[in-house]
Protein backbone atom coordinates (compact mmCIF):
# COMPACT_ATOMS: atom_id res chain seq x y z
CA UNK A 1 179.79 105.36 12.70
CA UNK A 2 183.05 106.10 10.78
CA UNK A 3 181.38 107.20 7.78
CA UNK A 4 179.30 109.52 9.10
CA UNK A 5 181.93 110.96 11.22
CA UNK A 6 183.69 111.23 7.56
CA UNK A 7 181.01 113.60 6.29
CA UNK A 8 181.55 117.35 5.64
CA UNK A 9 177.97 118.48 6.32
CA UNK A 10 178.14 117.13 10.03
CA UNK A 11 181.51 119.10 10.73
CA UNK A 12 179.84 121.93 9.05
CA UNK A 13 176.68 121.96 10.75
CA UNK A 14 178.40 120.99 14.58
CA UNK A 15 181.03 124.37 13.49
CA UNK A 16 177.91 126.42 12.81
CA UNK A 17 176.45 125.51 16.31
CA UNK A 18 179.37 126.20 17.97
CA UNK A 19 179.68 129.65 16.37
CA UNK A 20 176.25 130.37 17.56
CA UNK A 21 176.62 129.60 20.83
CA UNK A 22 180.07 131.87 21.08
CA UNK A 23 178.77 134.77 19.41
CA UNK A 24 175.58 134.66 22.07
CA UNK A 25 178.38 134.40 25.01
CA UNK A 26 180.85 136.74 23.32
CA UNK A 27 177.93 139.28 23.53
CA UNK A 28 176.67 138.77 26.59
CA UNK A 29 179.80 139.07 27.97
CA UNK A 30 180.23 142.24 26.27
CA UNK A 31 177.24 143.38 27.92
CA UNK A 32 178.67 142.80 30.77
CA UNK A 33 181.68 144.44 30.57
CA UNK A 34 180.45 147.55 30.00
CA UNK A 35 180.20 150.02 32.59
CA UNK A 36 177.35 150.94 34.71
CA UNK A 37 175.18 152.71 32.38
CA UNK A 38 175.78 151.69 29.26
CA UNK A 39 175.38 147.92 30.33
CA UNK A 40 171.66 148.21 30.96
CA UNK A 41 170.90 150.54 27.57
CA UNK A 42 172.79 147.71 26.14
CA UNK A 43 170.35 145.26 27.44
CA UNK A 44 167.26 147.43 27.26
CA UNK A 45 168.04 148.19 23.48
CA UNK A 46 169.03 144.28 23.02
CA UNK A 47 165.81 143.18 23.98
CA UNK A 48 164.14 145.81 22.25
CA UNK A 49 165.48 144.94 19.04
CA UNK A 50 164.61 141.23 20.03
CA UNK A 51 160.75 142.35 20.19
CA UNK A 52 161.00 144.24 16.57
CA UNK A 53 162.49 141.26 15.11
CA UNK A 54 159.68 138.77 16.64
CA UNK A 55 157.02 141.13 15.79
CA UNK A 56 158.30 141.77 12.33
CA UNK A 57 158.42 138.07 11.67
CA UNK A 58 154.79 137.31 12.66
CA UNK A 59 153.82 140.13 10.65
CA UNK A 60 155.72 138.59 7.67
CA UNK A 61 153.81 135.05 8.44
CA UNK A 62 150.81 136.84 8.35
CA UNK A 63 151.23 138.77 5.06
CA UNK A 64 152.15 135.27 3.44
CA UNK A 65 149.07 133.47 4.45
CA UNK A 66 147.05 136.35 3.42
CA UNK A 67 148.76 135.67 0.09
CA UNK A 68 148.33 132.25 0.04
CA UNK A 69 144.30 132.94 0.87
């Protein structure tokens, strides 16, 4: 257990998770902050950009496997 407690990749990867999960709270927070209007454009443009992102990636699945035949 000490070893792997010893390794630089786990403290890496555990940092990187934590990071993560703050920025998502930092944001939402944010959001939430803001005043009346601006909070829900916030969250209306957040989760549009969250759709462009999914759809973009499925189209760029799509495009690959058409590559791949």
């Amino acid at each position: 257990m000490l070893s792997i407690l010893k390794e630089k990749w786990l403290w890496i990867l555990i940092l990187g998770l934590i990071l993560v999960m703050l920025g998502s709270l930092l944001i939402v927070y944010c959001i939430i902050l803001l005043p009346f209007p601006l909070n829900t454009i916030a969250l209306v443009a957040l989760i549009v950009l969250w759709g462009v992102a999914s759809g973009y990636r499925e189209w760029l699945k799509k495009e690959k496997e058409k590559e791949l035949g």
